[in-house]
N, C-alpha and C. Protein backbone atom coordinates (compact mmCIF):
# COMPACT_ATOMS: atom_id res chain seq x y z
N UNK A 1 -0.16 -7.49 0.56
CA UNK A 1 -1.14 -8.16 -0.26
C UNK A 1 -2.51 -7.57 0.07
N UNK A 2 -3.49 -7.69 -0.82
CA UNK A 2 -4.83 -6.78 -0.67
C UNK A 2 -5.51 -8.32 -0.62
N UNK A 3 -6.45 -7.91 0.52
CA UNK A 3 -7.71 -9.21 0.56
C UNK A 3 -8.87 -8.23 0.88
N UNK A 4 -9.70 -8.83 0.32
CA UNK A 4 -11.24 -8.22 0.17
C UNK A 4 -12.29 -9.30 1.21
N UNK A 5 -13.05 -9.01 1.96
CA UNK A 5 -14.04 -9.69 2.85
C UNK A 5 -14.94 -10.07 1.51
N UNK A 6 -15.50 -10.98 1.93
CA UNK A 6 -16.57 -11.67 1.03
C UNK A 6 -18.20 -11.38 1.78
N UNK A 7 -19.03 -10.72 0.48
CA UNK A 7 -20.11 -10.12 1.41
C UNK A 7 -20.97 -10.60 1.75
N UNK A 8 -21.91 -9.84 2.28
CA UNK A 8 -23.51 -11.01 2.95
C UNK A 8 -24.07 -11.75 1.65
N UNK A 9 -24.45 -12.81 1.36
CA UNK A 9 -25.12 -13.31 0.74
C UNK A 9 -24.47 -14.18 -0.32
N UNK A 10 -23.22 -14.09 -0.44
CA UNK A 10 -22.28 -14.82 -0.95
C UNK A 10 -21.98 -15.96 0.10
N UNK A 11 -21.63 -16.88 -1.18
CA UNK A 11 -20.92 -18.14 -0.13
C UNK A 11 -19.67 -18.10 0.35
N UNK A 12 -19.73 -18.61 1.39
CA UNK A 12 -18.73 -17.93 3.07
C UNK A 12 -18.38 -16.59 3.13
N UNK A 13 -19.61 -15.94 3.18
CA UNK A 13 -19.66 -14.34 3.66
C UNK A 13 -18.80 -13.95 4.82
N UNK A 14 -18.72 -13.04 5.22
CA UNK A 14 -17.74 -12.87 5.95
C UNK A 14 -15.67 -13.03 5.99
N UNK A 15 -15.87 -14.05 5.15
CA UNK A 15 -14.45 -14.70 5.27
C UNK A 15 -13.60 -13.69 4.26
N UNK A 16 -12.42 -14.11 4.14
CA UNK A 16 -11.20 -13.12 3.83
C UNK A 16 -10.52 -13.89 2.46
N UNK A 17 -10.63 -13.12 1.23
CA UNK A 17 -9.84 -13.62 -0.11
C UNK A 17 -9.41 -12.71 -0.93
N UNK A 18 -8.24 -13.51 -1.83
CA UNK A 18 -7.61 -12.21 -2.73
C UNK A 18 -8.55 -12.08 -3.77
N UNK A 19 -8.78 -10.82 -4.04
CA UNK A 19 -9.99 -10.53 -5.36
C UNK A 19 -9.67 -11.08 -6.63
N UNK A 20 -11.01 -11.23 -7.18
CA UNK A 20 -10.72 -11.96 -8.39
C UNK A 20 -12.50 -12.50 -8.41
N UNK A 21 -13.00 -13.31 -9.45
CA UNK A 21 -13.76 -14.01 -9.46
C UNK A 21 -14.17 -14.69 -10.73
N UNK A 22 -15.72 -14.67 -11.42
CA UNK A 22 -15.54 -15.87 -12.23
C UNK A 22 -15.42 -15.58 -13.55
N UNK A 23 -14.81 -16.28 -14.59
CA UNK A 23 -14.75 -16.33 -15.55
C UNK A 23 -16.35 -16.35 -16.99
N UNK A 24 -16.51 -15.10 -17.45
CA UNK A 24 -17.26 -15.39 -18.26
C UNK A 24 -17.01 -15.84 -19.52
N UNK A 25 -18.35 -16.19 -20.48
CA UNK A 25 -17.93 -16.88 -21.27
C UNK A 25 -17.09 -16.36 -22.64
N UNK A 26 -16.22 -17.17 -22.93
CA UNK A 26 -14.91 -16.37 -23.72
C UNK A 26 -14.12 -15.65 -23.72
N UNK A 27 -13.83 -15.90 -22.22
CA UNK A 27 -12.89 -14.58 -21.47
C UNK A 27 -11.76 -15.59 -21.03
N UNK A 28 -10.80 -15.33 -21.30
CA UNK A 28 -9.48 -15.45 -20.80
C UNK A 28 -9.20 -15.41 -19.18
N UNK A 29 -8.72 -16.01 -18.45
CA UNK A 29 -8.14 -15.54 -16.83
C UNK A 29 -7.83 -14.28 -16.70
N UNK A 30 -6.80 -13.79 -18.04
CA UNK A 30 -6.43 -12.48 -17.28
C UNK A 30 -7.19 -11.25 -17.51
N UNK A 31 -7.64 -11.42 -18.98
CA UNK A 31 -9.28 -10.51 -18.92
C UNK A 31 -10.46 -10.61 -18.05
N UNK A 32 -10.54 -11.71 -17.28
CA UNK A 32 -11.18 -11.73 -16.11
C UNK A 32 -10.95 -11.13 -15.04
N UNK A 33 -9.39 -11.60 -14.93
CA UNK A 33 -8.96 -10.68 -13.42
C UNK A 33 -9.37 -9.11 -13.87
N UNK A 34 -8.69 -8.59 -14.99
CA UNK A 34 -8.68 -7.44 -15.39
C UNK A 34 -10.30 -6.56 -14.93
N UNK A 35 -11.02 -7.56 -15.33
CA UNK A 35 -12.47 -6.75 -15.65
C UNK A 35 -12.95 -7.08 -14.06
N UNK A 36 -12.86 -7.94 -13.55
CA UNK A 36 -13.14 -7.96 -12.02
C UNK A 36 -12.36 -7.18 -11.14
N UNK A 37 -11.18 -6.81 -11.56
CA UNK A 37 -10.68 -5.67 -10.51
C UNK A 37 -11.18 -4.53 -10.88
N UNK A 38 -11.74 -4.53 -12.30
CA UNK A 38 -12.22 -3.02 -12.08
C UNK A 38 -13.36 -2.60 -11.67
N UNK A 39 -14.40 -3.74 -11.82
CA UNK A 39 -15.58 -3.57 -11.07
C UNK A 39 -15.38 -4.11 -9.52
N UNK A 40 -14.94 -4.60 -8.76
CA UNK A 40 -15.00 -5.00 -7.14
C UNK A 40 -14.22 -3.77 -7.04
N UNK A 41 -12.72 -3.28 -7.38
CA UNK A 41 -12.28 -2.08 -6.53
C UNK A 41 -12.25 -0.69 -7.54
N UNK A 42 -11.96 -1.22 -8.94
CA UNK A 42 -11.91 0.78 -9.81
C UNK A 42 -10.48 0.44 -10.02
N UNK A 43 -9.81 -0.18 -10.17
CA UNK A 43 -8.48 -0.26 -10.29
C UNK A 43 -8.33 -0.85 -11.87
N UNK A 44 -7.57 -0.23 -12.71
CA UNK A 44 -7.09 -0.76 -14.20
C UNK A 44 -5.88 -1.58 -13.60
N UNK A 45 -5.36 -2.95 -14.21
CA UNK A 45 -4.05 -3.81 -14.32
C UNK A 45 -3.37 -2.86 -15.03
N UNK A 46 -2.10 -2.45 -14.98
CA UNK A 46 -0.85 -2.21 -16.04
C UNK A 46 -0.10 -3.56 -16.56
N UNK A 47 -0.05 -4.40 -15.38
CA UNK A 47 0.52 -5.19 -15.27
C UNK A 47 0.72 -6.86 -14.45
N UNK A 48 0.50 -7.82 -14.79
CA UNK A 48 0.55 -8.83 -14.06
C UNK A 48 1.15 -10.26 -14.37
N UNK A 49 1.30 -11.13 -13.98
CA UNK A 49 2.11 -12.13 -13.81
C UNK A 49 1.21 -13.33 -13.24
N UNK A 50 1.44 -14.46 -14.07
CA UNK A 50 0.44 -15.88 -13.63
C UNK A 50 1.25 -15.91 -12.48
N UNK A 51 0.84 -17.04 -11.85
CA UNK A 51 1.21 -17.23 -10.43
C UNK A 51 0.93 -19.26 -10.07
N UNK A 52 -0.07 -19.49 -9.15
CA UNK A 52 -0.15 -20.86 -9.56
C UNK A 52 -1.49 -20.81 -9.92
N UNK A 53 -2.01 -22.05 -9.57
CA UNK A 53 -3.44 -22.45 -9.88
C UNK A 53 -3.74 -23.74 -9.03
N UNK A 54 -5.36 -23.67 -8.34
CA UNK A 54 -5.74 -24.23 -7.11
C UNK A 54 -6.83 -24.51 -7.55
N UNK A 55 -6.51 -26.09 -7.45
CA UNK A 55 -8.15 -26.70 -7.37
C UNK A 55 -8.68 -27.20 -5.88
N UNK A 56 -9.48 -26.54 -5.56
CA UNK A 56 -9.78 -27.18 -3.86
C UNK A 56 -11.84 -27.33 -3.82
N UNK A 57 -11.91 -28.01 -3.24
CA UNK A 57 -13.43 -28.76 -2.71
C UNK A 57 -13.59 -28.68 -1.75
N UNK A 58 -14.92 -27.67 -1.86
CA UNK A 58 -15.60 -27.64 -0.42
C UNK A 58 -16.54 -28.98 -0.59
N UNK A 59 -17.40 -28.98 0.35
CA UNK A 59 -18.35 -29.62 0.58
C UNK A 59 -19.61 -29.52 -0.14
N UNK A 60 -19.92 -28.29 -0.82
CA UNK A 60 -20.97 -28.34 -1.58
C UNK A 60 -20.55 -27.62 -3.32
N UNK A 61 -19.51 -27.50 -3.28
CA UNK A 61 -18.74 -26.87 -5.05
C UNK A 61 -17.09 -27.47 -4.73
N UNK A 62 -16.90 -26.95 -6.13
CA UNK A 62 -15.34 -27.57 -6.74
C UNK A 62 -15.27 -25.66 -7.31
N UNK A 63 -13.87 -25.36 -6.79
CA UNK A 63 -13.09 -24.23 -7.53
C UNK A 63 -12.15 -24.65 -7.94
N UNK A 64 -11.87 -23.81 -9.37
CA UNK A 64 -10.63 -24.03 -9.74
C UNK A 64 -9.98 -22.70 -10.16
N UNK A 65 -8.95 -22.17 -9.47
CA UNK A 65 -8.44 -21.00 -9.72
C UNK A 65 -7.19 -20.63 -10.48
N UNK A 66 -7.03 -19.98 -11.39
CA UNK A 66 -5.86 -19.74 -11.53
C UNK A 66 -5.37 -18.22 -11.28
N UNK A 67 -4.30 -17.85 -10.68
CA UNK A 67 -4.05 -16.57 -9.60
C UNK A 67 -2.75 -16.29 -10.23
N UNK A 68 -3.14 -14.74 -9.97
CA UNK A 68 -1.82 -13.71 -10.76
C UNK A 68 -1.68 -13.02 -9.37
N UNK A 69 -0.12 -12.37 -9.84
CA UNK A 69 0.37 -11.38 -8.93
C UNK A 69 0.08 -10.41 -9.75
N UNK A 70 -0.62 -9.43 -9.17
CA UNK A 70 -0.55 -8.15 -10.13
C UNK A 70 0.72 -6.95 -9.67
N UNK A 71 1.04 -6.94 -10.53
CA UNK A 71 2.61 -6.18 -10.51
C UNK A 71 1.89 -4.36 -10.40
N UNK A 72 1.54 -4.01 -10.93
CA UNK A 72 1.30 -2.65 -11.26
C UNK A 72 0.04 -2.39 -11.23
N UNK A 73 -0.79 -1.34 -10.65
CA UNK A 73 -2.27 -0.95 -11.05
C UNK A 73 -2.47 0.40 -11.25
N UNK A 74 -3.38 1.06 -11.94
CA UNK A 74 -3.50 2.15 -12.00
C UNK A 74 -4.83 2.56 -11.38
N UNK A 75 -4.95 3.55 -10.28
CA UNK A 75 -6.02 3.79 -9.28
C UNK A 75 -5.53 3.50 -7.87
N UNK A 76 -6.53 3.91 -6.91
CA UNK A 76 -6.57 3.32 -5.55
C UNK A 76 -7.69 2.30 -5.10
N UNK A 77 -7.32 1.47 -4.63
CA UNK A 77 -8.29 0.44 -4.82
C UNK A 77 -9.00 0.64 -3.43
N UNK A 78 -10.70 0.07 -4.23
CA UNK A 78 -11.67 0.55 -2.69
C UNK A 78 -12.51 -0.13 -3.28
N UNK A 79 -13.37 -0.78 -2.07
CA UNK A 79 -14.46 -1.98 -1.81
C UNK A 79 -15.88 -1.28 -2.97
N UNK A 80 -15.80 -1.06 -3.94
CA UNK A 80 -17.02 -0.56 -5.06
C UNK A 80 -18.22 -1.23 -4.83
N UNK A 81 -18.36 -2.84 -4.02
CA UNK A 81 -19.42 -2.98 -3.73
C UNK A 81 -19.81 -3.73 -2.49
N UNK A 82 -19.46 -2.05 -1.99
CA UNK A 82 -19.46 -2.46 -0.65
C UNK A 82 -18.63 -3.32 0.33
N UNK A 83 -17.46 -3.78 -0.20
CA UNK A 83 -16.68 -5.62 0.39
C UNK A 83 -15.96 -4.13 1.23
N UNK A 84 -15.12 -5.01 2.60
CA UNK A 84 -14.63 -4.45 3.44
C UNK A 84 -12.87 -4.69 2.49
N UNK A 85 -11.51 -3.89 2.82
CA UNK A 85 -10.54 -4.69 2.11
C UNK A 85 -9.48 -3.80 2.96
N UNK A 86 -8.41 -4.99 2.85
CA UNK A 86 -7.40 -4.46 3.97
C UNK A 86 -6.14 -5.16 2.71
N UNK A 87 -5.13 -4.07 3.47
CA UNK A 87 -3.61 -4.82 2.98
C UNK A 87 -3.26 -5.23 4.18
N UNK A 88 -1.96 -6.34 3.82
CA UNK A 88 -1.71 -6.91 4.64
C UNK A 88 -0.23 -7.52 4.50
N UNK A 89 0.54 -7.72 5.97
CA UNK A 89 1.42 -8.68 4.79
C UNK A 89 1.94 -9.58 4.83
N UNK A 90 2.55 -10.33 3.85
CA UNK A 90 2.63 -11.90 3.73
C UNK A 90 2.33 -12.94 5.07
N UNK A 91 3.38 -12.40 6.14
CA UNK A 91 3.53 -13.00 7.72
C UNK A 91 1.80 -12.87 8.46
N UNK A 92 1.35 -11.74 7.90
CA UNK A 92 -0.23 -11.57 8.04
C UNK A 92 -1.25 -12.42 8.29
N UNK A 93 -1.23 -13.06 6.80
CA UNK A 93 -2.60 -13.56 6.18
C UNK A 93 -2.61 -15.19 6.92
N UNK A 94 -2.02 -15.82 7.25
CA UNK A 94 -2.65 -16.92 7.83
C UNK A 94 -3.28 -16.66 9.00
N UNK A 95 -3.26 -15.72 9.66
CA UNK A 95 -4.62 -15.22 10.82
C UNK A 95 -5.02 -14.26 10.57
N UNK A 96 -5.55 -14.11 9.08
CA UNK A 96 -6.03 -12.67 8.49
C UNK A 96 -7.87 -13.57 8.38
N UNK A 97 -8.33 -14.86 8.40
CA UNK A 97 -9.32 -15.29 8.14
C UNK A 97 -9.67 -15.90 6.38
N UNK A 98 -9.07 -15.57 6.29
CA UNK A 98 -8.46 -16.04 4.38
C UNK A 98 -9.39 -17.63 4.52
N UNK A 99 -9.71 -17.81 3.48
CA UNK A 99 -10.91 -18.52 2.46
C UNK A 99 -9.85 -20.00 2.73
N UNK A 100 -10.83 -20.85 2.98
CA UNK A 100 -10.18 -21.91 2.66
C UNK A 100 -9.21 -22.70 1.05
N UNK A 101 -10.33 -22.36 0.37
CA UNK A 101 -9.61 -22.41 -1.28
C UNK A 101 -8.40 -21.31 -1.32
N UNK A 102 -7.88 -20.33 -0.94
CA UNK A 102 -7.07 -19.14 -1.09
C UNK A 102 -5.82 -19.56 -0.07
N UNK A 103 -5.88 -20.41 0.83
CA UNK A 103 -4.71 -21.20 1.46
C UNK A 103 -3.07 -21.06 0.93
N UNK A 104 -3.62 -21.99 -0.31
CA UNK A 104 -2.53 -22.51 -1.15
C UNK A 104 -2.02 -21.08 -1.49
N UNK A 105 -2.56 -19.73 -1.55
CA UNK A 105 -1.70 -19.03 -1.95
C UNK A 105 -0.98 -18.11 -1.32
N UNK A 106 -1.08 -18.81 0.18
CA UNK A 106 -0.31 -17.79 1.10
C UNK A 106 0.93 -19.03 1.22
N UNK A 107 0.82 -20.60 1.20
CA UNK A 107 1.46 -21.48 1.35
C UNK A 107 2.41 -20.73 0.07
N UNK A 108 2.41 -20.23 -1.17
CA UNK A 108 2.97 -20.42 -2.28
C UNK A 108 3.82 -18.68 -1.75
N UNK A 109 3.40 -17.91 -1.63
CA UNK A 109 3.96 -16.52 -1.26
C UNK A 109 5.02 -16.62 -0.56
N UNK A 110 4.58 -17.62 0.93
CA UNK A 110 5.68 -17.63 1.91
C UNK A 110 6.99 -18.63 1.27
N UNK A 111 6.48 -19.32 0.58
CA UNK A 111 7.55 -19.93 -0.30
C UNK A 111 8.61 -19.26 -1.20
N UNK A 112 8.02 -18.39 -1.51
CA UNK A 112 8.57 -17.99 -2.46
C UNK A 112 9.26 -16.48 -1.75
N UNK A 113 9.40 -16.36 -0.80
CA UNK A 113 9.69 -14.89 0.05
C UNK A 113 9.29 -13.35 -0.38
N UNK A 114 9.60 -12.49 -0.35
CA UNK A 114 9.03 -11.03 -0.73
C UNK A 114 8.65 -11.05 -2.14
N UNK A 115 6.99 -11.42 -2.41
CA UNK A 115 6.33 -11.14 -3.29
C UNK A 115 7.01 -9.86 -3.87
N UNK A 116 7.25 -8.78 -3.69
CA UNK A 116 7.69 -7.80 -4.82
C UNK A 116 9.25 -7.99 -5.41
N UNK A 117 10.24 -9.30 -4.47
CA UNK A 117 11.00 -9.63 -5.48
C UNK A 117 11.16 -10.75 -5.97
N UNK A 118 10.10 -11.34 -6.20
CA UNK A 118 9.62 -12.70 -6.68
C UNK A 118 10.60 -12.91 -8.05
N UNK A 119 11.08 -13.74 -8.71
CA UNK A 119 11.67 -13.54 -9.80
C UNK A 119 10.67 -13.68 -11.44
N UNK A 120 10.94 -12.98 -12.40
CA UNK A 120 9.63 -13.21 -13.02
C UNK A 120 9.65 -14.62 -14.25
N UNK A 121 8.73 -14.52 -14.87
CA UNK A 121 8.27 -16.29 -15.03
C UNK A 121 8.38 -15.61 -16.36
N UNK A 122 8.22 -16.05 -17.53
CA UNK A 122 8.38 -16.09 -18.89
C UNK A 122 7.20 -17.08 -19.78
């Protein structure tokens, strides 16, 4: 799995999450993911798959996410602005430093056993 560091000046800098971010207006989730992976790493989707969706509360905001597995990409993916980013894997990420909101989706991975033979959803 690829997690990207979250950078200075962002809220909880430092900390560890799967890329992605916010939805503009009249954009779809997956045209979001799409257009945010290509600006945070240079990577085009071929391909991806919903996954779940996480509403969690910090203390000062409410997220609500909804998260894909991306099956296929075209490129090599690299930190474009500046974010540090590591792969990792599954057994990994709960002492990888991972985002409090981003929890639920290592809880949902290990559930579900080897993300690449996940069965697919329709």
């Amino acid at each position: 799995m690829l997690i990207a560091q979250r950078s200075e000046g962002k809220h909880m800098a430092g900390g560890w999450e799967f890329p992605g971010g916010k939805l503009q207006a009249g954009e779809s989730a997956e045209d979001a993911l799409v257009r945010e992976l290509r600006e945070e790493l240079g990577v085009e989707i071929s391909e991806l798959e919903r996954f779940i969706t996480i509403d969690h509360e910090y203390s000062d905001r409410r997220v609500v996410m909804q998260t894909f597995l991306v099956r296929r990409c075209i490129g090599e993916p690299h930190g474009r602005e500046g974010q540090a980013i590591r792969w990792c894997a599954v057994g990994e990420l709960a002492g990888a430093g991972i985002l409090p909101a981003d929890m639920p989706i290592i809880a949902a991975l290990t559930a579900a056993g080897d993300p690449l033979q996940l069965t697919r959803r329709s």
